[in-house]
N, C-alpha and C. Protein backbone atom coordinates (compact mmCIF):
# COMPACT_ATOMS: atom_id res chain seq x y z
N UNK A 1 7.61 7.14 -46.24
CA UNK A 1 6.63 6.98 -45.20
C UNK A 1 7.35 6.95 -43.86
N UNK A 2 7.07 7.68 -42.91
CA UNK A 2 7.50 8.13 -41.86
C UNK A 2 6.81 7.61 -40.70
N UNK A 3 7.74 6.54 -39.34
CA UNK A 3 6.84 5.60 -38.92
C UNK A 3 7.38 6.24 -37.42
N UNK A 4 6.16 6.60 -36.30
CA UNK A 4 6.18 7.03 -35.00
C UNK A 4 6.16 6.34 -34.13
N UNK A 5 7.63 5.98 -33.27
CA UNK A 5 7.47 4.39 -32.33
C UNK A 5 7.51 5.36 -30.70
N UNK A 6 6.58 4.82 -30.11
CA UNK A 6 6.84 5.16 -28.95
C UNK A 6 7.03 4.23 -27.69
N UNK A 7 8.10 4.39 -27.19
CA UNK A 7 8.54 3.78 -25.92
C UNK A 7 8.88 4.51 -24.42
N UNK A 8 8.74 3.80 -23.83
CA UNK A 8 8.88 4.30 -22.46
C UNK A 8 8.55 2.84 -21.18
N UNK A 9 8.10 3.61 -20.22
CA UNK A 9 7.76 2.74 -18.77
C UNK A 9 6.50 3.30 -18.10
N UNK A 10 6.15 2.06 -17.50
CA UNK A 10 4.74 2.15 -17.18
C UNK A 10 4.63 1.23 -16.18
N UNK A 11 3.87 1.60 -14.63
CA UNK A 11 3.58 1.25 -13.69
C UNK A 11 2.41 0.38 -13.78
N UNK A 12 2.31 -0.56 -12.96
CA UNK A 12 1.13 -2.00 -12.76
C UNK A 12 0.67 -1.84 -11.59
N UNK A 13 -0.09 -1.36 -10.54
CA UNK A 13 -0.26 -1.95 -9.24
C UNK A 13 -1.66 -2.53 -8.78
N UNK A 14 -1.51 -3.74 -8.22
CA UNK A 14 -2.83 -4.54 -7.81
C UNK A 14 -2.18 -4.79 -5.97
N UNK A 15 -3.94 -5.12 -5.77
CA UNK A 15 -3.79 -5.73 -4.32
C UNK A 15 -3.08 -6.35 -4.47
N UNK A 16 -2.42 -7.11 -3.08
CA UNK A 16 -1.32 -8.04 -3.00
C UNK A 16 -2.65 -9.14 -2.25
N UNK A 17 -2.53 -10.31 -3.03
CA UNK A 17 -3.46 -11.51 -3.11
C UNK A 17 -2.42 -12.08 -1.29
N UNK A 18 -4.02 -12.16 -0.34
CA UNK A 18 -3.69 -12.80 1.20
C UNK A 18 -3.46 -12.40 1.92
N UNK A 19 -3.17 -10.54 1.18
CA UNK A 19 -3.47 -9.35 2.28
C UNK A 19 -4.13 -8.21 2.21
N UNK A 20 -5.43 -8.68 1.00
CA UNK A 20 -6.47 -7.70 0.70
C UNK A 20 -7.37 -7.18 1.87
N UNK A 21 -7.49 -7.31 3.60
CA UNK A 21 -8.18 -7.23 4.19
C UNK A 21 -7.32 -6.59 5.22
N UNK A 22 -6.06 -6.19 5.05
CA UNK A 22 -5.05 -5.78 5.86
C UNK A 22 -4.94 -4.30 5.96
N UNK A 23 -5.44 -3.29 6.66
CA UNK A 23 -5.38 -1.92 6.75
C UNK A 23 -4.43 -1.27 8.06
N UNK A 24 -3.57 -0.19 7.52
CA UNK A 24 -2.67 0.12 8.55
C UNK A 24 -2.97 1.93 8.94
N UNK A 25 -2.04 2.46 10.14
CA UNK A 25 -2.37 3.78 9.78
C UNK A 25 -1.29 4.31 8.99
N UNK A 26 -1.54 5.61 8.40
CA UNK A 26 -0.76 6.16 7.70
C UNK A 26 0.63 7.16 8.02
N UNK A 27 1.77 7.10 8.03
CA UNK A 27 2.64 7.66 9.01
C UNK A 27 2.91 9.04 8.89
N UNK A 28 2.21 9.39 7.07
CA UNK A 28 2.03 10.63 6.51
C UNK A 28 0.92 11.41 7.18
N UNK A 29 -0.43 10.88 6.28
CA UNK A 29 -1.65 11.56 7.22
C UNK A 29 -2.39 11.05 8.12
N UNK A 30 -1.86 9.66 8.95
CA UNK A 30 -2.46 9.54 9.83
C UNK A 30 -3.69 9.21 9.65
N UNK A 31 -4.20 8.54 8.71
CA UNK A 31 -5.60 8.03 8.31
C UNK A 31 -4.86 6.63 7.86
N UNK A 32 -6.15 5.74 8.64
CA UNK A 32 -6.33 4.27 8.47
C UNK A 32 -6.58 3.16 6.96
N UNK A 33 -5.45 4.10 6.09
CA UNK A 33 -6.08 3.84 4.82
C UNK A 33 -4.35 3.16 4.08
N UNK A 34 -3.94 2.40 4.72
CA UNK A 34 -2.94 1.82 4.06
C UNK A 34 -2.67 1.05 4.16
N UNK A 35 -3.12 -0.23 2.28
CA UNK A 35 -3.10 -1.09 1.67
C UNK A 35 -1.64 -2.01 1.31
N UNK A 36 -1.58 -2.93 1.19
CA UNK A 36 -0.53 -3.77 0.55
C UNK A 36 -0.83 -4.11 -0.82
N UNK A 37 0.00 -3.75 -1.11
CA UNK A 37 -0.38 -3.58 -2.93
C UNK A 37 1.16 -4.61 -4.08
N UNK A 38 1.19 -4.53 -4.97
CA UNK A 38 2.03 -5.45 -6.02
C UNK A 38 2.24 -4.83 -7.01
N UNK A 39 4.16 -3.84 -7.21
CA UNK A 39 3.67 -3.02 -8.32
C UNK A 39 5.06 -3.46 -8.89
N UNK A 40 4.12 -3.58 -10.20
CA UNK A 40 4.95 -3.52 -11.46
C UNK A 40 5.72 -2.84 -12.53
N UNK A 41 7.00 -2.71 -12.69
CA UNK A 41 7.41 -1.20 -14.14
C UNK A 41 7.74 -2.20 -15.13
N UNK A 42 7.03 -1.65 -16.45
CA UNK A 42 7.13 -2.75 -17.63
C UNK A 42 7.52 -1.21 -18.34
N UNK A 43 8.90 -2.35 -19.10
CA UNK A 43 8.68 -1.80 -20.21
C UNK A 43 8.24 -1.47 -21.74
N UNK A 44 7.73 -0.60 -21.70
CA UNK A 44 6.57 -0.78 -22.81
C UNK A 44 6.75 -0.03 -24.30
N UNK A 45 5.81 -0.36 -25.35
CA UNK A 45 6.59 -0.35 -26.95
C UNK A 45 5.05 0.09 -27.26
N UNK A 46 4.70 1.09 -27.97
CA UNK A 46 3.29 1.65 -28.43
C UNK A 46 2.44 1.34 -27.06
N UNK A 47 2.88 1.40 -26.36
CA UNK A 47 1.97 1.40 -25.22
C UNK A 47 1.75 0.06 -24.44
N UNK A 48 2.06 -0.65 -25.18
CA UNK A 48 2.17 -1.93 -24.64
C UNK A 48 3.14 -2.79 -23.91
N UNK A 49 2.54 -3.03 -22.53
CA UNK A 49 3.98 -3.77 -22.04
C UNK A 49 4.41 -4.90 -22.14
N UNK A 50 5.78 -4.80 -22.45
CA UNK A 50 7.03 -5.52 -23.26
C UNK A 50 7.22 -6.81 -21.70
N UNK A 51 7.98 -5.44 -21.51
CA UNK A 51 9.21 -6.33 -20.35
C UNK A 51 8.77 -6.04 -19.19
N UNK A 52 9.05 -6.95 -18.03
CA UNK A 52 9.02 -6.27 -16.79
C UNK A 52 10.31 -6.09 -16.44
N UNK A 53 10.51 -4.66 -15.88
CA UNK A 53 11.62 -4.15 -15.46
C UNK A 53 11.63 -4.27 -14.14
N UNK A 54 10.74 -4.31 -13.14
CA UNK A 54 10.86 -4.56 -11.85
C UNK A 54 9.73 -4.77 -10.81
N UNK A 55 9.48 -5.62 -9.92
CA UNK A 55 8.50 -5.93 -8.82
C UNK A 55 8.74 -5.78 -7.05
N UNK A 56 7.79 -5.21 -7.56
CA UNK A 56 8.00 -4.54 -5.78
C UNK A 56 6.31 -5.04 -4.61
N UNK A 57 7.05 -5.37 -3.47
CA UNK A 57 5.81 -5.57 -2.48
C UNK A 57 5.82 -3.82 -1.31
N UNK A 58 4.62 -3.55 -1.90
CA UNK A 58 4.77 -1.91 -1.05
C UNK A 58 3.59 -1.58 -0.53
N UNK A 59 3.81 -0.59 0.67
CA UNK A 59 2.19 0.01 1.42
C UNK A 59 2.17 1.02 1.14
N UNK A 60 0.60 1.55 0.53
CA UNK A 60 0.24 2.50 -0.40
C UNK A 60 -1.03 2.78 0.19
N UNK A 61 -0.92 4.20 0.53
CA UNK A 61 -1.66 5.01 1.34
C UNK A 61 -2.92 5.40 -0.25
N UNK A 62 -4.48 5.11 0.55
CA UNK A 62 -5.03 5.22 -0.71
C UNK A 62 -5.70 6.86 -0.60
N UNK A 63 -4.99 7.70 0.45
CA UNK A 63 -5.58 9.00 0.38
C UNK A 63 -4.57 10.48 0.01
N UNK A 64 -3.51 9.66 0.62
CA UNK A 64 -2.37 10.89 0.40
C UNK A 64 -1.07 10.47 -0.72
N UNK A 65 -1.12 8.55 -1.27
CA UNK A 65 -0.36 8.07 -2.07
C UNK A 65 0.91 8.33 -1.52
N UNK A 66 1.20 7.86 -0.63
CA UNK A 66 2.59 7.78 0.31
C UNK A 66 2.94 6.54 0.16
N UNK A 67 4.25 6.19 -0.71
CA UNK A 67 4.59 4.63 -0.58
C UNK A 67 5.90 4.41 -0.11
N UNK A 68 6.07 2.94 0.53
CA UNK A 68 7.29 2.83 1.44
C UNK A 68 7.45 1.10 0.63
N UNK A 69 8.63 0.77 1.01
CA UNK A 69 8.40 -0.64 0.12
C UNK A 69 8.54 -2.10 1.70
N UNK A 70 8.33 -2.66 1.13
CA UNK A 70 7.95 -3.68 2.49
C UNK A 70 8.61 -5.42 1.80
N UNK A 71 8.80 -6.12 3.08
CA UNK A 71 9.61 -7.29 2.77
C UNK A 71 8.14 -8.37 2.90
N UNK A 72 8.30 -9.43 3.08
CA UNK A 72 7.20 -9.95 2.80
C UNK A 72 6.84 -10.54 4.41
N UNK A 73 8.40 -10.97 5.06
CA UNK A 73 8.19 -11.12 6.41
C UNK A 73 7.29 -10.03 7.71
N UNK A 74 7.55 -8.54 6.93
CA UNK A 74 7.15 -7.60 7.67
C UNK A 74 5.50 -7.66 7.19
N UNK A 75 5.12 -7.88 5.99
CA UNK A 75 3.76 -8.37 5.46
C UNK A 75 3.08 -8.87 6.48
N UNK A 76 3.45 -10.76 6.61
CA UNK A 76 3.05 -11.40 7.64
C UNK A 76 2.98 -10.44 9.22
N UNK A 77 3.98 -10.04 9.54
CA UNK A 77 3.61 -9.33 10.72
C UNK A 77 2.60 -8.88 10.93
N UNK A 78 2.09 -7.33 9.82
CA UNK A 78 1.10 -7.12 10.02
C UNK A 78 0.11 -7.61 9.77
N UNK A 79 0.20 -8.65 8.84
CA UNK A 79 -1.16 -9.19 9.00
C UNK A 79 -1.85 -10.48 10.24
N UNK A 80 -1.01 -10.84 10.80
CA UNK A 80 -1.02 -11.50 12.03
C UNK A 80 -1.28 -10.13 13.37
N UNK A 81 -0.67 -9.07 13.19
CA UNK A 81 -1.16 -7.79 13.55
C UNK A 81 -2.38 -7.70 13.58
N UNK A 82 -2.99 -7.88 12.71
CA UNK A 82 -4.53 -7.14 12.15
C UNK A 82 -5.68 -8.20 12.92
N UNK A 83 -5.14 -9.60 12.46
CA UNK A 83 -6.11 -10.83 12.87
C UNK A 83 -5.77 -10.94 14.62
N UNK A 84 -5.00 -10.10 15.05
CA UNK A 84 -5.28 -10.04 16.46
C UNK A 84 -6.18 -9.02 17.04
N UNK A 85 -5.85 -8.07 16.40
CA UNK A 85 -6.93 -7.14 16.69
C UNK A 85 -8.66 -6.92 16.61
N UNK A 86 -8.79 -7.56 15.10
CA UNK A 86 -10.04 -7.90 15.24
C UNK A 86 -11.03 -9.03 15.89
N UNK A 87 -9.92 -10.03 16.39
CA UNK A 87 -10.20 -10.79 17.39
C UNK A 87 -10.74 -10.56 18.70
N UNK A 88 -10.04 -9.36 18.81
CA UNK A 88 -10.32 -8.36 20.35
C UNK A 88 -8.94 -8.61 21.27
N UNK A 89 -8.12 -9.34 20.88
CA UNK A 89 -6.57 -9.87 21.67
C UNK A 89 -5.63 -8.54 21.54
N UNK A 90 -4.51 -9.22 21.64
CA UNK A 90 -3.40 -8.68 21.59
C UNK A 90 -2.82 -7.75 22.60
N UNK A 91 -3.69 -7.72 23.36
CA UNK A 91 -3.16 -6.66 24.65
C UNK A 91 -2.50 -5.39 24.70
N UNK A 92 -1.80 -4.82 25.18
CA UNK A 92 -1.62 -3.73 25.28
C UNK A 92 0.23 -3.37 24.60
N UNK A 93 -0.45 -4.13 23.12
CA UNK A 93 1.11 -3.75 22.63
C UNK A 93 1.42 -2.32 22.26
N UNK A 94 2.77 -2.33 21.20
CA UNK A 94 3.11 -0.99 21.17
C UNK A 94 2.82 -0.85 19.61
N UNK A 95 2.86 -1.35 18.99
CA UNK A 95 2.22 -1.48 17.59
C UNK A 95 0.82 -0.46 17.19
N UNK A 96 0.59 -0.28 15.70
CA UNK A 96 -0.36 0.82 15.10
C UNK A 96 -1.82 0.23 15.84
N UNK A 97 -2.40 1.26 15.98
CA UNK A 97 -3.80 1.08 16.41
C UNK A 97 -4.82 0.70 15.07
N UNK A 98 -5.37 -0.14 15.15
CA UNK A 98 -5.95 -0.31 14.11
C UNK A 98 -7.38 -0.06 14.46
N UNK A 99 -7.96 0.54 13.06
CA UNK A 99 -9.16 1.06 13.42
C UNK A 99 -9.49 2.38 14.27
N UNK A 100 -8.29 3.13 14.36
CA UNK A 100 -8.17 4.38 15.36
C UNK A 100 -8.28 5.33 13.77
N UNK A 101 -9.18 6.40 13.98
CA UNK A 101 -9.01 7.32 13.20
C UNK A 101 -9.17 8.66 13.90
N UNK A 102 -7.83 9.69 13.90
CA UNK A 102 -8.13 10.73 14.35
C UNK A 102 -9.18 11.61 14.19
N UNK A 103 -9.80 12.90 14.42
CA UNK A 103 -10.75 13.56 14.37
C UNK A 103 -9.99 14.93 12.87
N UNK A 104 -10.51 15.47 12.72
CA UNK A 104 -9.79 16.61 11.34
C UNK A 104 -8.53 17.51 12.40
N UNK A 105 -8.06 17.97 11.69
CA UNK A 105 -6.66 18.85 12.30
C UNK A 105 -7.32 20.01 12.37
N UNK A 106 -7.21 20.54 13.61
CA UNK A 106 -7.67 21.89 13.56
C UNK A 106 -8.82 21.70 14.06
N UNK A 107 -9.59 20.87 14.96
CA UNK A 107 -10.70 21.07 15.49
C UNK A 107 -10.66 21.05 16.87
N UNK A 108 -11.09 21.50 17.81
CA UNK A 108 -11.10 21.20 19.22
C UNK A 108 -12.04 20.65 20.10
N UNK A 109 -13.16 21.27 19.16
CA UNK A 109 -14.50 20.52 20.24
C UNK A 109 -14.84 21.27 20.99
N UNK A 110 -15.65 21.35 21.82
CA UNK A 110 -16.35 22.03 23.31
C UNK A 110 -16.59 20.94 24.00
């Protein structure tokens, strides 16, 4: 009797819990669609994961899947970033515009 084991690795990613409300722009496409997320590589035995092989805190573009990995201090930034902005504060820094979404590429208007 001949028995079929399969192993390999397998990715986890969830919101990152305290910065589910945190949106940045994207440096790829430039759309306002990038999340702080919590990802996991397990390693896994019939499909099931075993071990965790590694954890990462990263911003993950939810349109073009562009990821960069992030420290947790730079986290806080932006999210102290964000809660200024929707406040209406922060003045005339040099930081991402939040809530700015360009128009399509290739259009001009009249």
């Amino acid at each position: 009797m001949a028995f079929i084991f399969v192993c390999g690795s397998q990715d986890f990613s969830s919101r990152l819990k305290g910065y589910e409300n945190v949106r940045v722009n994207c440096s790829n496409c430039h759309n306002n669609s990038v999340i702080a997320i919590k990802r996991r590589n397990f390693f896994t035995f019939c499909y099931i994961p075993i071990i965790p092989l590694s954890y990462h805190e990263e911003l993950n573009c939810t349109i073009c899947n562009a990821r960069s990995k992030i420290s947790k201090d730079q986290l806080d930034q932006l999210a102290n970033q964000h809660q200024m902005g929707n406040m209406g504060g922060g003045g005339g820094g040099g930081g991402p515009q939040h809530g700015y979404n360009p128009g399509p590429q290739g259009y001009y208007g009249k």
